[in-house]
N, C-alpha and C. Protein backbone atom coordinates (compact mmCIF):
# COMPACT_ATOMS: atom_id res chain seq x y z
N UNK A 1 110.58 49.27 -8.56
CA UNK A 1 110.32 48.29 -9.62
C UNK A 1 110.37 46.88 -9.02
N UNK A 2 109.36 46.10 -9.27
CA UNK A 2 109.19 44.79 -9.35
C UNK A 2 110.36 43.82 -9.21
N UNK A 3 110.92 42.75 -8.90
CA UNK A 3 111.29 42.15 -9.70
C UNK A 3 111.54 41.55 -10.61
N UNK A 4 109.82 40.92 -10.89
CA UNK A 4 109.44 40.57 -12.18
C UNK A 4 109.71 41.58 -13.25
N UNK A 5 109.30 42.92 -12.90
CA UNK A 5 109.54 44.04 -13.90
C UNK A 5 111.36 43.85 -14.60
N UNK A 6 111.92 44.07 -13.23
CA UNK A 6 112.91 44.97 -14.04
C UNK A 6 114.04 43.22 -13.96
N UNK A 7 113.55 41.53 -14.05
CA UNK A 7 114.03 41.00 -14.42
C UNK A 7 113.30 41.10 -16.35
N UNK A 8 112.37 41.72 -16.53
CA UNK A 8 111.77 41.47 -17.87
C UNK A 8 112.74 42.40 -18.48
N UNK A 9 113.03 43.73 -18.46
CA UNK A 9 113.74 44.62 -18.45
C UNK A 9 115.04 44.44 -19.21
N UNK A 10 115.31 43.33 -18.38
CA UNK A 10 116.96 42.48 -18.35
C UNK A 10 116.89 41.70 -19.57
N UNK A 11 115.53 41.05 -19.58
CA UNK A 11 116.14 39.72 -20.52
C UNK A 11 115.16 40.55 -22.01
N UNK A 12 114.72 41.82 -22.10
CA UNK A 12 114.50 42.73 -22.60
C UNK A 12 115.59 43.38 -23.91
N UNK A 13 116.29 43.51 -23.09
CA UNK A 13 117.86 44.05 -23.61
C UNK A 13 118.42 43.30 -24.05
N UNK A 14 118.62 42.23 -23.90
CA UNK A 14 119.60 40.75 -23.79
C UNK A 14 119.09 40.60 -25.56
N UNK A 15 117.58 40.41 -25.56
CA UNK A 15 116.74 39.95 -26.61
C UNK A 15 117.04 40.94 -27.93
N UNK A 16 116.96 42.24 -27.69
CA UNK A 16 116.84 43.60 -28.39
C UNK A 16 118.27 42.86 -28.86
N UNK A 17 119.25 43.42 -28.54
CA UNK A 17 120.71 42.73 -28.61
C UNK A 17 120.87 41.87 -29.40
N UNK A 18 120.56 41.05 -29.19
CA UNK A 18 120.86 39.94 -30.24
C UNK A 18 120.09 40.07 -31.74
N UNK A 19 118.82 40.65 -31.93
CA UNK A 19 117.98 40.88 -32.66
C UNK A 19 118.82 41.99 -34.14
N UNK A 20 119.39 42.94 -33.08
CA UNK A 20 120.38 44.41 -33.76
C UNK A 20 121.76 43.30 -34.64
N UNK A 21 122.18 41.78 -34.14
CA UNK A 21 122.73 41.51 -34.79
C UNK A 21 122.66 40.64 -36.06
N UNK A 22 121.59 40.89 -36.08
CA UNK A 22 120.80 40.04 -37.46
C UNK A 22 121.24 41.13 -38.72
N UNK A 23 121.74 39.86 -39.77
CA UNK A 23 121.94 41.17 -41.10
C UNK A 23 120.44 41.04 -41.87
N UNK A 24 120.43 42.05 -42.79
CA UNK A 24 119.56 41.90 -43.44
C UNK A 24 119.08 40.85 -44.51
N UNK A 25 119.84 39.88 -44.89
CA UNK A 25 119.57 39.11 -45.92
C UNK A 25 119.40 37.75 -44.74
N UNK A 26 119.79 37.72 -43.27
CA UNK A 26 119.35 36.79 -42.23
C UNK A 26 117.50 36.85 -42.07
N UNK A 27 117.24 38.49 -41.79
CA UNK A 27 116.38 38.54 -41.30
C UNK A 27 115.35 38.18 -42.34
N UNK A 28 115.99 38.66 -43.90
CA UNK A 28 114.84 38.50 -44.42
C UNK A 28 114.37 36.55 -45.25
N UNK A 29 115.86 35.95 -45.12
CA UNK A 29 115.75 34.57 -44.86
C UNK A 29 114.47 33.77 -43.76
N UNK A 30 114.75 34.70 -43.03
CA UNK A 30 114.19 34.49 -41.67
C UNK A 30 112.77 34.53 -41.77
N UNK A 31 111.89 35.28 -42.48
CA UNK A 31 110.63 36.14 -42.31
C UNK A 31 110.21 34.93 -43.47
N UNK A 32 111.18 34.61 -44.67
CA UNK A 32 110.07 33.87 -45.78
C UNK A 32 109.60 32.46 -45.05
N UNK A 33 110.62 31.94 -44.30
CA UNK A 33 110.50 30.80 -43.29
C UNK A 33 109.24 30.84 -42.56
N UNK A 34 108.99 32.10 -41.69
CA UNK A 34 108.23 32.45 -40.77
C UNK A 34 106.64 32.38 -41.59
N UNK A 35 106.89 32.97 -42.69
CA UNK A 35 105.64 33.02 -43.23
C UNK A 35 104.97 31.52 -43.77
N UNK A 36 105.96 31.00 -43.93
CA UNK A 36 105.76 29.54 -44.59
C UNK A 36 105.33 28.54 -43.59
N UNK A 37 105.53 28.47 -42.33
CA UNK A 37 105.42 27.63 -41.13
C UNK A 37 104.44 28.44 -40.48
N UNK A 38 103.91 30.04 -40.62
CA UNK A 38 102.62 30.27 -40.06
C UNK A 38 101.33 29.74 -41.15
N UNK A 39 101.81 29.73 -42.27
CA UNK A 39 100.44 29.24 -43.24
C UNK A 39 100.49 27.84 -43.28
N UNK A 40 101.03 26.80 -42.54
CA UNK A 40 100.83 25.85 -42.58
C UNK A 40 100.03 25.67 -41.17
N UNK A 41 99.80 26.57 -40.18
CA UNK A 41 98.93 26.45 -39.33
C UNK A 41 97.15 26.30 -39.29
N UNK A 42 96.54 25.37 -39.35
CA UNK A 42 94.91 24.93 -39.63
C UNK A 42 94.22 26.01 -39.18
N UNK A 43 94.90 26.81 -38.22
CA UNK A 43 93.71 27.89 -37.53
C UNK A 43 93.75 29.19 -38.42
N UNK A 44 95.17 29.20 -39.45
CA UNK A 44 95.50 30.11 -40.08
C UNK A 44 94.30 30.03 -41.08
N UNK A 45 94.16 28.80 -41.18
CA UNK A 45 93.65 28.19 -43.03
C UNK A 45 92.62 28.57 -42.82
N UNK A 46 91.74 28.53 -41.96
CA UNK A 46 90.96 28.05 -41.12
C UNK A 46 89.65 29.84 -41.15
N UNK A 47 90.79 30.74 -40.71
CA UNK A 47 90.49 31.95 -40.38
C UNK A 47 89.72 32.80 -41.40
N UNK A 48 88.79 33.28 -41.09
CA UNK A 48 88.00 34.32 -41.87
C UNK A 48 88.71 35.97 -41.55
N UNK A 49 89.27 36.11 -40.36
CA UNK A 49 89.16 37.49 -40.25
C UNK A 49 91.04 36.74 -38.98
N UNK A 50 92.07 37.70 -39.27
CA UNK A 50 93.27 37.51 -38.67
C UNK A 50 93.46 38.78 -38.03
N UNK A 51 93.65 39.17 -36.82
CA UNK A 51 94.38 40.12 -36.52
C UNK A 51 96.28 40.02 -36.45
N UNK A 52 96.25 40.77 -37.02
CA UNK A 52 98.17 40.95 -37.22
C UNK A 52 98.80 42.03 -37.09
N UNK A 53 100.18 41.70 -37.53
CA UNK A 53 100.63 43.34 -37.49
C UNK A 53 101.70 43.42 -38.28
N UNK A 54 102.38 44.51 -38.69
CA UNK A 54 103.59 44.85 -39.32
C UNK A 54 104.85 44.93 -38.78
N UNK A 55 105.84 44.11 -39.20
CA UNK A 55 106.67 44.06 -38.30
C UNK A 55 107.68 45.33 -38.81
N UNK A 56 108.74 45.79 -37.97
CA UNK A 56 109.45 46.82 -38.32
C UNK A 56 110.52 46.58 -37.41
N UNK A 57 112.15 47.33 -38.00
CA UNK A 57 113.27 46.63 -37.91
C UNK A 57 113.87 45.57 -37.95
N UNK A 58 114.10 44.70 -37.23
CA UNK A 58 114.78 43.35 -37.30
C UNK A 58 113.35 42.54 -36.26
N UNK A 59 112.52 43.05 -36.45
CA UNK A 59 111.62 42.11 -35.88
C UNK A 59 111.01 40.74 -36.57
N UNK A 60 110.75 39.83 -36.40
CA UNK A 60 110.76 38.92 -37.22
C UNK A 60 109.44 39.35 -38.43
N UNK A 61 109.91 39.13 -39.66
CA UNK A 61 109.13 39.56 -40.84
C UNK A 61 107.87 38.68 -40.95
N UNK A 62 106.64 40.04 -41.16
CA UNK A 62 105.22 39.21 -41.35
C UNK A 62 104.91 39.67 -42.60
N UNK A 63 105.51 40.52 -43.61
CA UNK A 63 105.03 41.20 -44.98
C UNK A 63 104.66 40.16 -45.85
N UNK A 64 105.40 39.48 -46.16
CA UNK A 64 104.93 37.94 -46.54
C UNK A 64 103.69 37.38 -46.53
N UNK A 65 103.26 36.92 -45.14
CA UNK A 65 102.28 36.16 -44.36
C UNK A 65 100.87 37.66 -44.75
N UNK A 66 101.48 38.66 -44.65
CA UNK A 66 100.18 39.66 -44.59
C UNK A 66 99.25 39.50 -45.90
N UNK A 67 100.69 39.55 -46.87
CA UNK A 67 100.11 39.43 -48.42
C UNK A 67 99.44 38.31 -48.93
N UNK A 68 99.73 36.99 -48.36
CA UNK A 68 99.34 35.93 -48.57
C UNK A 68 98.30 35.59 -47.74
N UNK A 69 97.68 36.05 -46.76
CA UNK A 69 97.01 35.89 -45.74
C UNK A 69 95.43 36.55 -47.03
N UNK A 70 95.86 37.97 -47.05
CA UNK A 70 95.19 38.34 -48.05
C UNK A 70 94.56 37.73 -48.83
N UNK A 71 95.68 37.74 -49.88
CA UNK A 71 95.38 37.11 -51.23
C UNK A 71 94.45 35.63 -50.98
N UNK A 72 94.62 34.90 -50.03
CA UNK A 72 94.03 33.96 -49.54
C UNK A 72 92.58 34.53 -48.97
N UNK A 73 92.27 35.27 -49.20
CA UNK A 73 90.82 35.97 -49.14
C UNK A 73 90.48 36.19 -47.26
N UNK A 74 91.61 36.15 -46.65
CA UNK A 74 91.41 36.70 -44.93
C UNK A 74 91.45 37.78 -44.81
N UNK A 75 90.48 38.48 -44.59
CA UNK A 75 90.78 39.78 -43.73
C UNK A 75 91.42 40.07 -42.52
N UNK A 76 92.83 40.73 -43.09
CA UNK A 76 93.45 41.25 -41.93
C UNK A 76 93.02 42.23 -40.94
N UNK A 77 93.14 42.74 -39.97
CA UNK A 77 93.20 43.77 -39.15
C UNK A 77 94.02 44.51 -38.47
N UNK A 78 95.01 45.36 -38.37
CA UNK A 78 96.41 45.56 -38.31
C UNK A 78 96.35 46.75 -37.24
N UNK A 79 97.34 46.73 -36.37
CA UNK A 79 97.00 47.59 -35.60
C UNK A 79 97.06 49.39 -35.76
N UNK A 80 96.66 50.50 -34.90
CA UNK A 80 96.97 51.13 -34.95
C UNK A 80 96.99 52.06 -33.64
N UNK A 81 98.21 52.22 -33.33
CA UNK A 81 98.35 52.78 -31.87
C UNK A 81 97.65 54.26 -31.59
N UNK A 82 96.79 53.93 -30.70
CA UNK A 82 96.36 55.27 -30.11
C UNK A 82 97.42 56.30 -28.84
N UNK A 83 96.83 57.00 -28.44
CA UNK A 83 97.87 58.09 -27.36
C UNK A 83 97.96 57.47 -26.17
N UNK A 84 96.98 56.70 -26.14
CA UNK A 84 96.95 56.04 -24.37
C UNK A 84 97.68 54.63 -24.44
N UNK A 85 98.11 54.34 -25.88
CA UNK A 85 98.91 53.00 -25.97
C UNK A 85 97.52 51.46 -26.18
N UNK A 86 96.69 51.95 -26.09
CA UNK A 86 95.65 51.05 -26.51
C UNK A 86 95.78 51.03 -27.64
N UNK A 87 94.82 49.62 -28.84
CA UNK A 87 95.09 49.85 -29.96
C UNK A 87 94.08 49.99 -30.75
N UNK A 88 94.11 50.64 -31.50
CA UNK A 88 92.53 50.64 -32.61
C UNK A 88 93.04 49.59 -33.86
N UNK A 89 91.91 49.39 -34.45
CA UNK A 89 92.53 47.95 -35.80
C UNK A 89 91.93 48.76 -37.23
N UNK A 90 92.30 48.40 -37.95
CA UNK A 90 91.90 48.88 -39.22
C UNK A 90 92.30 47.47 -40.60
N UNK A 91 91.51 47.76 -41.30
CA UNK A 91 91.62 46.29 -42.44
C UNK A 91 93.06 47.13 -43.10
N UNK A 92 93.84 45.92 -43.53
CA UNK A 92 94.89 45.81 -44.22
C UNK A 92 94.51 45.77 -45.90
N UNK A 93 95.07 47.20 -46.52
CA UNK A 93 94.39 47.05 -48.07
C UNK A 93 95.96 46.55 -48.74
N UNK A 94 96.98 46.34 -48.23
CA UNK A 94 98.16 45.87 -49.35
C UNK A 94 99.25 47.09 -49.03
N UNK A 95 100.41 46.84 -49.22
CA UNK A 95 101.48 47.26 -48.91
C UNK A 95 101.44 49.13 -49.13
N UNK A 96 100.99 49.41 -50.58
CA UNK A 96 100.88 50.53 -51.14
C UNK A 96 99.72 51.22 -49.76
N UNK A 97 99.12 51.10 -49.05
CA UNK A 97 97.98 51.55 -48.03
C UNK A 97 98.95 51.33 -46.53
N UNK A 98 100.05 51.50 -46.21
CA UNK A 98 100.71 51.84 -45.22
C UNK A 98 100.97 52.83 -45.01
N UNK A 99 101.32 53.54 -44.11
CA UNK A 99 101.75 54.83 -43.75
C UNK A 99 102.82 54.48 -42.65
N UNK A 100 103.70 55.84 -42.53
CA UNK A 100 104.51 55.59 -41.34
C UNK A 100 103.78 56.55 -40.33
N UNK A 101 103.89 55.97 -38.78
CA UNK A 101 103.39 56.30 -37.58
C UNK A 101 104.38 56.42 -36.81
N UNK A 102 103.67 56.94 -35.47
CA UNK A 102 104.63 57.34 -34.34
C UNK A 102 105.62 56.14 -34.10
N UNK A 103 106.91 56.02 -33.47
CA UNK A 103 107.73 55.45 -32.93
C UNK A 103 107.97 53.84 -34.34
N UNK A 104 108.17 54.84 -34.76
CA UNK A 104 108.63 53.99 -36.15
C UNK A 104 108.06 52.81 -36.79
N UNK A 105 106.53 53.12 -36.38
CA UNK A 105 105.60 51.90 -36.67
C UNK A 105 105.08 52.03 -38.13
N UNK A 106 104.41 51.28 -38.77
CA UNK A 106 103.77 50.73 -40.11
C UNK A 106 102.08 50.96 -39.62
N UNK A 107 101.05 51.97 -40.36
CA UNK A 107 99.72 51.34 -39.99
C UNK A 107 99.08 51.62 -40.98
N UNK A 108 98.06 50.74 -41.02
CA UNK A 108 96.94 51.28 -42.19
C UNK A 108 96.40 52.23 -42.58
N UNK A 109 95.74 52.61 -43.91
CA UNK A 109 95.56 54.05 -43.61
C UNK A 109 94.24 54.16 -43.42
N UNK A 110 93.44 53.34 -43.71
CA UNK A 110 92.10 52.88 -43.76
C UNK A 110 91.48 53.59 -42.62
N UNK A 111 90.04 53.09 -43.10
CA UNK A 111 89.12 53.13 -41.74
C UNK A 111 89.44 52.61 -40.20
N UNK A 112 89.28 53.56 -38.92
CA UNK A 112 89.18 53.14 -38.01
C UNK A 112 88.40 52.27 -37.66
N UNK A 113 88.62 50.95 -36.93
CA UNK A 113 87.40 50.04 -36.64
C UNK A 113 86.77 49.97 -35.40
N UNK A 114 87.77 50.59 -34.13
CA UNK A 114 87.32 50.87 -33.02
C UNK A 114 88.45 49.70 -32.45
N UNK A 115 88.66 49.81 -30.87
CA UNK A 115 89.64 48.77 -30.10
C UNK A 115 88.98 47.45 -30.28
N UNK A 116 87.70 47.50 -30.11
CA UNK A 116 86.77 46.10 -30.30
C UNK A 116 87.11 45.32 -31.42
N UNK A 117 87.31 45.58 -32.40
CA UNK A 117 87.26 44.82 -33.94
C UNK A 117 88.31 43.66 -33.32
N UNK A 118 88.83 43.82 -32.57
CA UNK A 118 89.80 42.33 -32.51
C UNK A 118 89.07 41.26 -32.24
N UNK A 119 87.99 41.75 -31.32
CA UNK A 119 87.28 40.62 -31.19
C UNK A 119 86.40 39.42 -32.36
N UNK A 120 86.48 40.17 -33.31
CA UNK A 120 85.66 39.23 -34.54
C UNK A 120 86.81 38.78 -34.94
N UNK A 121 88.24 38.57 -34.69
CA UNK A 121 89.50 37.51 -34.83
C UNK A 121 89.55 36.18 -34.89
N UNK A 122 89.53 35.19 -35.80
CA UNK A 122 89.37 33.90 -35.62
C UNK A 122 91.04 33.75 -35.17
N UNK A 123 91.99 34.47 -35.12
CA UNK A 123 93.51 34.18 -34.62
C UNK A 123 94.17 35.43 -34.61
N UNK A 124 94.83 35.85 -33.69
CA UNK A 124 95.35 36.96 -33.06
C UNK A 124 96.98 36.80 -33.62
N UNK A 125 97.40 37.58 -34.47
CA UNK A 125 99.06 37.27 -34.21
C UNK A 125 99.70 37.94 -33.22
N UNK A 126 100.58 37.74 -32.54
CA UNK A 126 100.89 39.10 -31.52
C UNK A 126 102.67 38.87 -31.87
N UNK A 127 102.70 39.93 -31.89
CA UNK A 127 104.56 40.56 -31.68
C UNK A 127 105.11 40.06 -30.63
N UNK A 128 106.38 39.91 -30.26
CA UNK A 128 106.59 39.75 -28.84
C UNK A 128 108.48 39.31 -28.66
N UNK A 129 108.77 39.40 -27.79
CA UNK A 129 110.48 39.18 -27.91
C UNK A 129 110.94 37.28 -27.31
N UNK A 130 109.86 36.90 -26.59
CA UNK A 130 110.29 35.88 -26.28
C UNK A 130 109.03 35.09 -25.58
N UNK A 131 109.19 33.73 -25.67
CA UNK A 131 108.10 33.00 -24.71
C UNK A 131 108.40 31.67 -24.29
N UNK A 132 108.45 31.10 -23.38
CA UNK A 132 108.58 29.86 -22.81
C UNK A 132 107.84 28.41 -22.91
N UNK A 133 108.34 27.87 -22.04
CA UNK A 133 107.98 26.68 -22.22
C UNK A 133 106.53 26.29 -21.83
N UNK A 134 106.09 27.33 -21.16
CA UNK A 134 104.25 27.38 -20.25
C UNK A 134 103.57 28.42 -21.80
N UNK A 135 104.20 28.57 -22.64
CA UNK A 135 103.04 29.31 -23.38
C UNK A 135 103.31 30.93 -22.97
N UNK A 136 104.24 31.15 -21.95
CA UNK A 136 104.12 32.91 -21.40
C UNK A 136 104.90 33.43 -22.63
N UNK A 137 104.19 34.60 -22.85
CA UNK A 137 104.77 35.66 -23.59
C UNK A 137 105.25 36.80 -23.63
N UNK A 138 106.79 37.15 -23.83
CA UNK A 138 107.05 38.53 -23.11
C UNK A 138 107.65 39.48 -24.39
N UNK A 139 106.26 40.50 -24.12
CA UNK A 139 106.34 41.73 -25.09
C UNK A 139 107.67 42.72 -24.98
N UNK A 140 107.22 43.63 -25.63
CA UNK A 140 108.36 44.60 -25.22
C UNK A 140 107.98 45.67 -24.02
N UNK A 141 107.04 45.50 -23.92
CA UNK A 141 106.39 46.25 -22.25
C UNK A 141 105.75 47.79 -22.47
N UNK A 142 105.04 48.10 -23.39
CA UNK A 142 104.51 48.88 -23.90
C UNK A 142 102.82 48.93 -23.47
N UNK A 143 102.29 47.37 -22.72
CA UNK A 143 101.66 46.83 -22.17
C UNK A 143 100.07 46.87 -23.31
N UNK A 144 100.32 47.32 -24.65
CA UNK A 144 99.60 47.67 -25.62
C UNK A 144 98.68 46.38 -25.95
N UNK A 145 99.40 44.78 -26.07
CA UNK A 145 98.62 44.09 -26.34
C UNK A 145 98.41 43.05 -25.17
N UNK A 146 98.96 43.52 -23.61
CA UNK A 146 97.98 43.24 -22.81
C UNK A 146 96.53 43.50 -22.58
N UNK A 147 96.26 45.06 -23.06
CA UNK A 147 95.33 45.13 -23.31
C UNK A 147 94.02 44.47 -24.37
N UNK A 148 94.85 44.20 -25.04
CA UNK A 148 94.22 43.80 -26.07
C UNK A 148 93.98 41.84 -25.95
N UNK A 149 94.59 41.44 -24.84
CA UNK A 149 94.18 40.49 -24.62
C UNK A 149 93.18 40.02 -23.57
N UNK A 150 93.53 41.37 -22.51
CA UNK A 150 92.41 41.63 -21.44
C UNK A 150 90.83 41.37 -22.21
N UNK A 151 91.20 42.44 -23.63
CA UNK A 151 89.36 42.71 -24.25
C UNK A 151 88.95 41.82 -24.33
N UNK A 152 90.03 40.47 -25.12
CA UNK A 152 89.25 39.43 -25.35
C UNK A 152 88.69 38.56 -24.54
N UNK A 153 89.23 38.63 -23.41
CA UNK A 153 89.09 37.76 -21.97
C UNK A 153 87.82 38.10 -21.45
N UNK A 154 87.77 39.42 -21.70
CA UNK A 154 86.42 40.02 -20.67
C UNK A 154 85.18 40.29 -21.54
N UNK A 155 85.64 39.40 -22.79
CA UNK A 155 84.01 39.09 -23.72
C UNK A 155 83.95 37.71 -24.45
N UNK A 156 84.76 37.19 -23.64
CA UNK A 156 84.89 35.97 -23.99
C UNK A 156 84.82 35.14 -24.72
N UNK A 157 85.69 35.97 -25.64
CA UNK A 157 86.12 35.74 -27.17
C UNK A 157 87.43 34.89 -26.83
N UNK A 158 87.46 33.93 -27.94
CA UNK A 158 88.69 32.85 -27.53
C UNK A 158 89.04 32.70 -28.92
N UNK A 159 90.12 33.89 -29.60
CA UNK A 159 90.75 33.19 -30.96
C UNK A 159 91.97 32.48 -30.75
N UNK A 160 92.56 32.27 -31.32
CA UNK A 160 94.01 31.60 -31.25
C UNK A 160 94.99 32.23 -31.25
N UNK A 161 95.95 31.81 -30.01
CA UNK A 161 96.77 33.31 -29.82
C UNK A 161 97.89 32.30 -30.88
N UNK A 162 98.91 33.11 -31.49
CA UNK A 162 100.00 32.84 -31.47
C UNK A 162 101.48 33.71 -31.48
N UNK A 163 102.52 33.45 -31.19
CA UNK A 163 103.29 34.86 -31.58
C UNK A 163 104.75 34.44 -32.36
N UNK A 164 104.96 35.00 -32.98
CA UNK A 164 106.17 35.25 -33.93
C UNK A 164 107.12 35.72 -33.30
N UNK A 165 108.30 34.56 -33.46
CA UNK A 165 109.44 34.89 -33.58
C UNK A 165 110.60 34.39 -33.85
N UNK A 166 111.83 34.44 -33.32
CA UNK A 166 113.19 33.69 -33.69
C UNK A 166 113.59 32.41 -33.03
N UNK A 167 114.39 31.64 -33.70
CA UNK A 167 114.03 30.20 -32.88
C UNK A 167 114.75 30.16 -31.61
N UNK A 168 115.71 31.22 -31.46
CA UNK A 168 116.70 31.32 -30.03
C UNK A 168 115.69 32.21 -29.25
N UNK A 169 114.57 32.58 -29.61
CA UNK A 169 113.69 33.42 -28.28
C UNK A 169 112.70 32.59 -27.88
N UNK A 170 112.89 31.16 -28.13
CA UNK A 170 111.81 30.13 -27.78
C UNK A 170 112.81 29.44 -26.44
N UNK A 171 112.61 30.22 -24.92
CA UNK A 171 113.02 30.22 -23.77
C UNK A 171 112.72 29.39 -22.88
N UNK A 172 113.53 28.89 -21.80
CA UNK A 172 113.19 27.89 -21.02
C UNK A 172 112.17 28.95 -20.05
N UNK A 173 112.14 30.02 -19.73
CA UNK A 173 111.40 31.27 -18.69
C UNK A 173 111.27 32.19 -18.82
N UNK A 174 110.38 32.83 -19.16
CA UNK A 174 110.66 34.54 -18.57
C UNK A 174 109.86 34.98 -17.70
N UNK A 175 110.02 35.88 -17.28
CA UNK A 175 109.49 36.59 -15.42
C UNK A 175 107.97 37.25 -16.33
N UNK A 176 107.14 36.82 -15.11
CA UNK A 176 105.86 36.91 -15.58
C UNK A 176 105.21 37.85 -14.46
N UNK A 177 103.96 38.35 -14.63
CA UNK A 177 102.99 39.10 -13.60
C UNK A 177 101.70 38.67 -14.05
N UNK A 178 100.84 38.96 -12.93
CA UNK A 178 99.69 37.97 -12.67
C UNK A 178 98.86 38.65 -13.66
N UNK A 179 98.70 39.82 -14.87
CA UNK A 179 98.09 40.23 -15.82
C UNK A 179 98.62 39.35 -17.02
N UNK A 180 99.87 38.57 -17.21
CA UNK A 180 100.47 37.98 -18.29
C UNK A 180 99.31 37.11 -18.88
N UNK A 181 99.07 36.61 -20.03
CA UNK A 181 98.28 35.97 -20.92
C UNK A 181 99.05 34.53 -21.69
N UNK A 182 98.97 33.70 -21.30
CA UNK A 182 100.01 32.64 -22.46
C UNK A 182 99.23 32.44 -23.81
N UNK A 183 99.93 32.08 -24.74
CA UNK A 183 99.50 32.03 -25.64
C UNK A 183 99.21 30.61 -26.11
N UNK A 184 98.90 29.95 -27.28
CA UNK A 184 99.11 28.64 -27.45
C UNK A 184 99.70 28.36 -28.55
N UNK A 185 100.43 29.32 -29.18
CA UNK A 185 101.30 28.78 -30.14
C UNK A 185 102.53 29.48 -30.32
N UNK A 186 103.49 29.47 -30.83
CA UNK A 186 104.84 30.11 -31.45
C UNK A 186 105.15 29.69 -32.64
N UNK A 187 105.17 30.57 -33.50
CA UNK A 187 105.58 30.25 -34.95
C UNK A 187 106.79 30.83 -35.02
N UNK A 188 108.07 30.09 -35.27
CA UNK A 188 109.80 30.72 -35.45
C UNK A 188 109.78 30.08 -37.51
N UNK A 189 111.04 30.30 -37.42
CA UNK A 189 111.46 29.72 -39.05
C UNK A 189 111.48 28.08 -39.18
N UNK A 190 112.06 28.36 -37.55
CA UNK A 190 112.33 26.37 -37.30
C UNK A 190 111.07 25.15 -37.27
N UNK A 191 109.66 26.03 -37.30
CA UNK A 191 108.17 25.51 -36.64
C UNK A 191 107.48 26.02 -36.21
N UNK A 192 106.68 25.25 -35.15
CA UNK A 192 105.51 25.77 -34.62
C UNK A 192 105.48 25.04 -33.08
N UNK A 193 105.45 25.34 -32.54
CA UNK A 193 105.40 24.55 -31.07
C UNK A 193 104.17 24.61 -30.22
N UNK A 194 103.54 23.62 -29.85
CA UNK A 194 102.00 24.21 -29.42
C UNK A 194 102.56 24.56 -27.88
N UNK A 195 101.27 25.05 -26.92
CA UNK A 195 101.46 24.87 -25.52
C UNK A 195 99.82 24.96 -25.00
N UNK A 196 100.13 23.74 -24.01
CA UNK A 196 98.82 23.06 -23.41
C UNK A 196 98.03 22.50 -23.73
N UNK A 197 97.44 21.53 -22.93
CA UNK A 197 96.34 20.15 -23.89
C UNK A 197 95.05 21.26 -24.28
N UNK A 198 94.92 22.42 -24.11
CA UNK A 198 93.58 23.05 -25.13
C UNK A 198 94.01 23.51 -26.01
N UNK A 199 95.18 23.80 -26.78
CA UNK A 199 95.46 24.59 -28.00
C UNK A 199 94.72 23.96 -29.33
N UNK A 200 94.96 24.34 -30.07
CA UNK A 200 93.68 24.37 -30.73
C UNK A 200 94.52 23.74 -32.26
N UNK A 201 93.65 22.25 -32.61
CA UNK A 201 94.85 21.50 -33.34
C UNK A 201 95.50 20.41 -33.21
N UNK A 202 95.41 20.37 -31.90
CA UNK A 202 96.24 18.94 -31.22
C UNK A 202 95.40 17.85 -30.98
């Protein structure tokens, strides 16, 4: 193992950890915040078509933001994990149209759209445990929406990345590899923080 790997590994656990000590009336404090400071984002307003996702456990809450994203006439696209860990997307019809999936995930029940559909994304939300001060973003290593950022790279589709989370996982570093993707935004409860003179907004 890497260094980079198995320092991600480290600050992996560290993250998980602290996350398990969130109560429930924190987290869900937490998520109406989150939703409120992602819809004040222009690219949000902005968006015809959002890719997102469902958050599950103490991950920071998007149920909120999904419904309102909606109701705000955006079509979501939500993921749905395939066997090889790639992801297929499917439109988001409303809470009642979830199902439970492998490894304790939330997915649509809808139509498959194919791995591609991300690409008609005017803004990508992505999951993730932590990201720094360069915009790097570090997943949980499932390497699912590296892929999914690769697609967009290699058709040169440019939506707006941003990723969700807690305001103590907004990091001075985390250990990166030369496939990593930065993003250009972070939405916590506390704000929004851009990164780099191209983000989109500034």
């Amino acid at each position: 193992m890497s260094d980079d790997m198995s320092g991600k590994a480290a600050v992996r656990r560290e993250l998980l950890a602290a996350r398990k000590l969130l109560s429930g009336e924190d987290a869900h404090e937490a998520a109406v915040m989150l939703a409120r400071r992602a819809l004040d984002l222009p690219e949000l307003a902005r968006a015809r078509t959002v890719a997102a996702y469902v958050s599950v456990g103490r991950e920071p809450g998007t149920r909120a933001l999904l419904d309102t994203l909606r109701a705000r006439g955006a079509r979501v696209l939500l993921p749905v994990l395939m066997a090889d860990d790639d992801l297929d997307w499917a439109a988001y019809a409303g809470a009642g149209h979830l199902v439970r999936a492998g490894r304790g995930l939330l997915e649509p029940d809808g139509t498959r759209l194919g791995p591609d559909a991300v690409l008609e994304a005017d803004v990508v939300l992505l999951p993730g445990l932590a990201v720094d001060g360069r915009g790097m973003r570090l997943g949980r290593g499932g390497g699912s929406y590296d892929r999914v950022l690769a697609r967009l790279a290699l058709a040169g589709a440019e939506p707006a990345l941003a990723v969700l989370l807690y305001d103590n996982e907004v990091v001075a570093r985390v250990p990166e590899e030369p496939h990593d993707h930065p993003v250009q935004a972070v939405v916590t409860p506390g704000g929004v923080r851009r990164f780099g003179a191209e983000a989109p907004g500034v």
